[in-house]
C-alpha atoms as a PDB file:
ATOM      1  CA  UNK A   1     -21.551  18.287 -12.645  1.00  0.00           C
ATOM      2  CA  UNK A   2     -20.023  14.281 -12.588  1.00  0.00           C
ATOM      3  CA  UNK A   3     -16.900  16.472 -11.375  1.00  0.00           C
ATOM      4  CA  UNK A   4     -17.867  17.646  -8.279  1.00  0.00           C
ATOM      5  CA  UNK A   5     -19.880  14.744  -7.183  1.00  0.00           C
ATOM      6  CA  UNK A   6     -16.809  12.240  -8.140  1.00  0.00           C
ATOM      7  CA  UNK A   7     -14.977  14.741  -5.615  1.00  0.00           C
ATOM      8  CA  UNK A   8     -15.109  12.198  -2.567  1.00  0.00           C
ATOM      9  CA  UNK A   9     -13.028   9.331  -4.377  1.00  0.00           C
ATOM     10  CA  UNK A  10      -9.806  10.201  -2.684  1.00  0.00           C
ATOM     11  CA  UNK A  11     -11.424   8.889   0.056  1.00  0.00           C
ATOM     12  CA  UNK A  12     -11.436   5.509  -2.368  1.00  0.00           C
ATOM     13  CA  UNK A  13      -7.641   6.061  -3.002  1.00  0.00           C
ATOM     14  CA  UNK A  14      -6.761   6.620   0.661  1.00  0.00           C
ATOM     15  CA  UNK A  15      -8.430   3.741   1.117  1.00  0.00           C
ATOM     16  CA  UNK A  16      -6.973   1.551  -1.654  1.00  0.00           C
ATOM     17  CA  UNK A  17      -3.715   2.902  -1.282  1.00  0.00           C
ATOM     18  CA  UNK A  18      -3.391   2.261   2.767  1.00  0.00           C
ATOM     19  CA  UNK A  19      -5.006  -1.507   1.934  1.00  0.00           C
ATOM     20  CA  UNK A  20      -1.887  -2.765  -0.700  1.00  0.00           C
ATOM     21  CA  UNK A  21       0.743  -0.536   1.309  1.00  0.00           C
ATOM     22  CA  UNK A  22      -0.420  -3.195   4.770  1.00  0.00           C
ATOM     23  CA  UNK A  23      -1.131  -6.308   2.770  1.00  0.00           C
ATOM     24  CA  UNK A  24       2.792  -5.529   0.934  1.00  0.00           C
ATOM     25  CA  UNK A  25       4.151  -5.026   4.559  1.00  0.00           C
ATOM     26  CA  UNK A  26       2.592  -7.982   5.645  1.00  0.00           C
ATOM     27  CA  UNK A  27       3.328 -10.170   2.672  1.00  0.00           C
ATOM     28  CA  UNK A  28       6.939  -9.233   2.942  1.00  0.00           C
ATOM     29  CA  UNK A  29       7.456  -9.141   6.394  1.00  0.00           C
ATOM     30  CA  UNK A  30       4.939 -12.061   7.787  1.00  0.00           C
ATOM     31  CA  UNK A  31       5.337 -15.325   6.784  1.00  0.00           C
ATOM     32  CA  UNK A  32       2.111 -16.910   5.830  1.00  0.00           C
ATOM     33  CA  UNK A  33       0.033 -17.988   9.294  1.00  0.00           C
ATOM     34  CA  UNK A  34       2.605 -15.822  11.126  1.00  0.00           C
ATOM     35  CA  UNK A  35       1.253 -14.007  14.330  1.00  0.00           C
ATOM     36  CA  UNK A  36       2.539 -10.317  16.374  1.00  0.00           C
ATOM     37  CA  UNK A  37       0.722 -10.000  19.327  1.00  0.00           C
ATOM     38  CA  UNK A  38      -0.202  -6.143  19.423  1.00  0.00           C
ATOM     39  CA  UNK A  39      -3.073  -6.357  22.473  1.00  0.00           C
ATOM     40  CA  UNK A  40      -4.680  -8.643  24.337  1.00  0.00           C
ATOM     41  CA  UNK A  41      -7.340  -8.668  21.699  1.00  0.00           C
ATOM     42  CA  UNK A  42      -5.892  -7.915  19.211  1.00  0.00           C
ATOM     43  CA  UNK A  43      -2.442  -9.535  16.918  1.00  0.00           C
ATOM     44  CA  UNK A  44      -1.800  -9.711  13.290  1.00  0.00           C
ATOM     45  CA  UNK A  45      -1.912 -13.168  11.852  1.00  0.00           C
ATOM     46  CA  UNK A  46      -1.085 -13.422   7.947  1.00  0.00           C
ATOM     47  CA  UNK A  47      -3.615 -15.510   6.136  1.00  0.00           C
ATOM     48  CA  UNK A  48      -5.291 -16.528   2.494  1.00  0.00           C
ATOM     49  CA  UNK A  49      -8.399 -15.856   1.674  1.00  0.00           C
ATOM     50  CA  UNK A  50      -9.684 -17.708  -1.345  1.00  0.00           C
ATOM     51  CA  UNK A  51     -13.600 -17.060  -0.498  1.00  0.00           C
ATOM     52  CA  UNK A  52     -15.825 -13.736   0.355  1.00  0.00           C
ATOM     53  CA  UNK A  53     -16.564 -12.247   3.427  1.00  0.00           C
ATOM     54  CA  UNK A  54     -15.980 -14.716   6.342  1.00  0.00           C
ATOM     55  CA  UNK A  55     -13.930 -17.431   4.077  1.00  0.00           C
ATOM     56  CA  UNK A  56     -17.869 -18.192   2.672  1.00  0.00           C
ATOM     57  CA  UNK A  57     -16.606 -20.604  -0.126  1.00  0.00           C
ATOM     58  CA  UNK A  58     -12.725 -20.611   0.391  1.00  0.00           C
ATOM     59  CA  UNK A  59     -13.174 -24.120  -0.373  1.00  0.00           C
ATOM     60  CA  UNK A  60     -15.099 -24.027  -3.960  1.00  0.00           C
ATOM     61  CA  UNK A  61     -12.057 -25.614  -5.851  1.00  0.00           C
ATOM     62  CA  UNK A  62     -10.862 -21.972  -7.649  1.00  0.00           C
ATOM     63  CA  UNK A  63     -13.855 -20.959  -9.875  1.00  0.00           C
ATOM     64  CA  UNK A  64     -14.293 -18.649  -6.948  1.00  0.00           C
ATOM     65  CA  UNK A  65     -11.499 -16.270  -7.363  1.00  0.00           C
ATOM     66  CA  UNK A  66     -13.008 -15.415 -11.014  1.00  0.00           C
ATOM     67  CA  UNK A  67     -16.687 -15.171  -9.454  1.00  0.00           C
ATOM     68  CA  UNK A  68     -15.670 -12.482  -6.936  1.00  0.00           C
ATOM     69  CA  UNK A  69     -13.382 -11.056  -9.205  1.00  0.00           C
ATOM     70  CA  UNK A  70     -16.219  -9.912 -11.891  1.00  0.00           C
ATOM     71  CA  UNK A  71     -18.421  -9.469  -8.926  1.00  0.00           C
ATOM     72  CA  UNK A  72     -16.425  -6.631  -7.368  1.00  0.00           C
ATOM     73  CA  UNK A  73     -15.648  -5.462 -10.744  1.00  0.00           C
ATOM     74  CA  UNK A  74     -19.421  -5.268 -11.579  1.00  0.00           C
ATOM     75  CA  UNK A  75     -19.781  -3.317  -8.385  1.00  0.00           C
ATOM     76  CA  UNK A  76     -17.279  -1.288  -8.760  1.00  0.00           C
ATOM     77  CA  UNK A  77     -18.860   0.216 -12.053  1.00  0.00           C
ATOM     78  CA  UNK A  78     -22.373  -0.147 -10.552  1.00  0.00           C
ATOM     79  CA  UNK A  79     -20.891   2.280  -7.718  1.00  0.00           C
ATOM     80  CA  UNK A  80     -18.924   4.947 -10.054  1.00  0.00           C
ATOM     81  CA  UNK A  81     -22.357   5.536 -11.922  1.00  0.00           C
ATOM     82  CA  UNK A  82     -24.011   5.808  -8.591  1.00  0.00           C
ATOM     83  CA  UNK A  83     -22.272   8.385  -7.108  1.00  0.00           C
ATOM     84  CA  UNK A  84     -22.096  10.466 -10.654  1.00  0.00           C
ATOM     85  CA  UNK A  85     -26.276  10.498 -10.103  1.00  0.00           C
ATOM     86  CA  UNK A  86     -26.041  11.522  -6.543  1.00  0.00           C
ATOM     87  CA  UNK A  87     -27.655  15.013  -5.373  1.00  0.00           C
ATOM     88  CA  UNK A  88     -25.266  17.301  -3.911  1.00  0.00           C
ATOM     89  CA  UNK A  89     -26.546  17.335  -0.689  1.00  0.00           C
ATOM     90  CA  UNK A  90     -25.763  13.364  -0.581  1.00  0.00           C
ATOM     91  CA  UNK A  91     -22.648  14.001   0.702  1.00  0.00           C
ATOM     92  CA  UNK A  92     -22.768  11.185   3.674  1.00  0.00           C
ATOM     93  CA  UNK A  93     -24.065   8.612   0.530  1.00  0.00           C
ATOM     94  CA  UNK A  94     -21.231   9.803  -1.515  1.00  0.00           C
ATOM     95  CA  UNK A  95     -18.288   9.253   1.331  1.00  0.00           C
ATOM     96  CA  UNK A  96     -20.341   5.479   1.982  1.00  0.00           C
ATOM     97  CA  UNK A  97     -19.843   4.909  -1.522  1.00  0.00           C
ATOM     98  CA  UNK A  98     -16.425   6.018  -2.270  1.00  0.00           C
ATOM     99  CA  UNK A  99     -15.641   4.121   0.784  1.00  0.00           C
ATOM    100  CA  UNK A 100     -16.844   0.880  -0.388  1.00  0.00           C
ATOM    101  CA  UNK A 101     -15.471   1.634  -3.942  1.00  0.00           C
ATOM    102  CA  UNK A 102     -11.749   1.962  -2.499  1.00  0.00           C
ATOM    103  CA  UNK A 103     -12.275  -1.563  -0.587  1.00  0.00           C
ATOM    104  CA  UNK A 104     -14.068  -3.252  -3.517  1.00  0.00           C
ATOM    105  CA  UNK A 105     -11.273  -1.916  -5.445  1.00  0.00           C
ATOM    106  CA  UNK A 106      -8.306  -3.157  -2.893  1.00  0.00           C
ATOM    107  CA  UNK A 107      -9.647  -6.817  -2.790  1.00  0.00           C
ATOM    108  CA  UNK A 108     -10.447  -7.123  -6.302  1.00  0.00           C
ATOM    109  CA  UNK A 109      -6.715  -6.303  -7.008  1.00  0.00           C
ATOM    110  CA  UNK A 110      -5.551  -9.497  -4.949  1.00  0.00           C
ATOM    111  CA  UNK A 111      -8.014 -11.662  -6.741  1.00  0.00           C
ATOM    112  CA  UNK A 112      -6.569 -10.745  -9.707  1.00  0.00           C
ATOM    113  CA  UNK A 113      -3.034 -10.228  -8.481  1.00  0.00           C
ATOM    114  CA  UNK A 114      -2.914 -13.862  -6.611  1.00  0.00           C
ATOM    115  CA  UNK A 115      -5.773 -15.365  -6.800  1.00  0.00           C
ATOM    116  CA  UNK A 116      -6.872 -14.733  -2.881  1.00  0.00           C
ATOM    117  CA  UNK A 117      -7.397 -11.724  -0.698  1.00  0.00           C
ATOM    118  CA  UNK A 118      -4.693 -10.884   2.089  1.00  0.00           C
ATOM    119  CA  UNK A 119      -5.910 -10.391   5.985  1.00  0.00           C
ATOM    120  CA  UNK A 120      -3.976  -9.940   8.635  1.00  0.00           C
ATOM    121  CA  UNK A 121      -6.340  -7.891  10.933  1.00  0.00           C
ATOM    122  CA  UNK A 122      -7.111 -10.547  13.899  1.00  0.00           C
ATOM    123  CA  UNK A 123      -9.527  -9.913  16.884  1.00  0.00           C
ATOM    124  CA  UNK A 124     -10.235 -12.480  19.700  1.00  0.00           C
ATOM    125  CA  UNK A 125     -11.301 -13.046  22.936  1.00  0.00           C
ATOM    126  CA  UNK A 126      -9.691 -15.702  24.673  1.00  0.00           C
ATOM    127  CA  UNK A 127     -10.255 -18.620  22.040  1.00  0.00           C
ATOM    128  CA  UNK A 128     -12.703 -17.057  20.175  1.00  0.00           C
ATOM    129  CA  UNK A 129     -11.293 -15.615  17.098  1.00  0.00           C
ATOM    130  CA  UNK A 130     -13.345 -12.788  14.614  1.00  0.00           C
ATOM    131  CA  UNK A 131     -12.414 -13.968  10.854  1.00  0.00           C
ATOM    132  CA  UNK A 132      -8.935 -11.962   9.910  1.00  0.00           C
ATOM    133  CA  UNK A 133      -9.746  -9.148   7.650  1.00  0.00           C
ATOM    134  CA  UNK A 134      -7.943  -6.120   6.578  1.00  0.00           C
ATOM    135  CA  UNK A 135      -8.048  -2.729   5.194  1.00  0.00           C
ATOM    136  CA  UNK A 136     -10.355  -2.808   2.399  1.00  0.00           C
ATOM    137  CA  UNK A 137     -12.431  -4.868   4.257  1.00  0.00           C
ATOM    138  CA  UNK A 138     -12.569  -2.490   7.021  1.00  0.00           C
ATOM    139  CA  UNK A 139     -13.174   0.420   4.483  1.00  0.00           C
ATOM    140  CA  UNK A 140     -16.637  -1.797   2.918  1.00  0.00           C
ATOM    141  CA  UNK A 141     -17.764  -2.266   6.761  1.00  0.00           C
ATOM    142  CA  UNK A 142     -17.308   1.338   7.227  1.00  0.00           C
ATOM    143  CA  UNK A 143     -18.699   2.585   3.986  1.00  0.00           C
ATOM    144  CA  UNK A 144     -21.900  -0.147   4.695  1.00  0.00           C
ATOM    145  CA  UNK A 145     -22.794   1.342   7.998  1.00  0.00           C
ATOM    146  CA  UNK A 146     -22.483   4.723   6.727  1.00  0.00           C
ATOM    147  CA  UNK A 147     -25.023   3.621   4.290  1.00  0.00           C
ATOM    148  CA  UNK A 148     -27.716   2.562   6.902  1.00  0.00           C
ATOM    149  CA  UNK A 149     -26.862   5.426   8.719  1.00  0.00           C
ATOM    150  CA  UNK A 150     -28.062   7.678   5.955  1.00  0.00           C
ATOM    151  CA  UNK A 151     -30.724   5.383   5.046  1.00  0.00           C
ATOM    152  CA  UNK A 152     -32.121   6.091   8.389  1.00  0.00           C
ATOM    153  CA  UNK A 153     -31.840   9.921   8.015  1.00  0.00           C
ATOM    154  CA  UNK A 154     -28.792  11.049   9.126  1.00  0.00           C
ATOM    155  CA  UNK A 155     -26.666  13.401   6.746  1.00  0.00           C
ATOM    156  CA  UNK A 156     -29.714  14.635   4.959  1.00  0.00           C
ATOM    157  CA  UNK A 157     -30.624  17.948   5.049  1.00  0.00           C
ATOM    158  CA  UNK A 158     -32.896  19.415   7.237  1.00  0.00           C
ATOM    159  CA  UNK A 159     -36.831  20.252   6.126  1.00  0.00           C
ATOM    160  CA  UNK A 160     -36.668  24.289   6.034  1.00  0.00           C
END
């Protein structure tokens, strides 16, 4: 029944799909370390990203890009296989997973693509500035805290 569990990857192509659409807008409309104020917290500033999460090794001299690139590729199959040997009642599981899969997916193609990840999503207060991430990134944060959600017991069924 691979069919039916697979079911929730168009939440991985929604995701994937809304990630290249921004990062193409902002690629073609942005010029690189451009900023648009949107809120007082809140602007779009086009940047690189050569490393992982939080530009952890952006400055590694380019063996990086191939590291994380067969990393999220790894995961990516690691997660496909995981969510054919789900239960059907793991449905929360299955949208954490398919989640993560879309981002994994969405950053893995810019690796590849041009050898860094694009953000553009900027939060701040005053000076202080949250790294710039984007969609796929947001999709992994999402997908991970639906994860611990459901580790902790919520989306499971109900003893009868």
């Amino acid at each position: 029944m691979a069919g039916t569990k697979l079911k929730w990857l168009w939440l991985s192509f929604i995701a994937l799909v809304l990630d290249q659409l921004t990062k193409w807008a902002v690629k073609t409309g942005m010029q690189l370390y451009e900023s648009i104020d949107i809120l007082p917290f809140f602007k779009l500033t086009y940047v690189h990203n050569t490393g992982a999460a939080f530009s952890f090794l952006s400055e590694a001299g380019g063996w990086q890009r191939w590291f994380f690139a067969a990393m999220a590729f790894v995961v990516s199959g690691v997660i496909v296989v995981w969510i054919m040997r789900l239960k059907e009642h793991e449905t929360l599981l299955a949208i954490a997973l398919s989640l993560v899969l879309g981002g994994a997916i969405g950053n893995l193609i810019d690796r590849l693509a041009y050898g860094y990840v694009i953000d553009f999503l900027d939060v701040y207060y005053q000076a202080w500035h949250w790294p710039a991430f984007n969609i796929a990134d947001s999709a992994i944060t999402v997908g991970v805290m639906l994860m611990l959600a459901e580790s902790f017991g919520f989306g499971k069924p109900k003893p009868e």
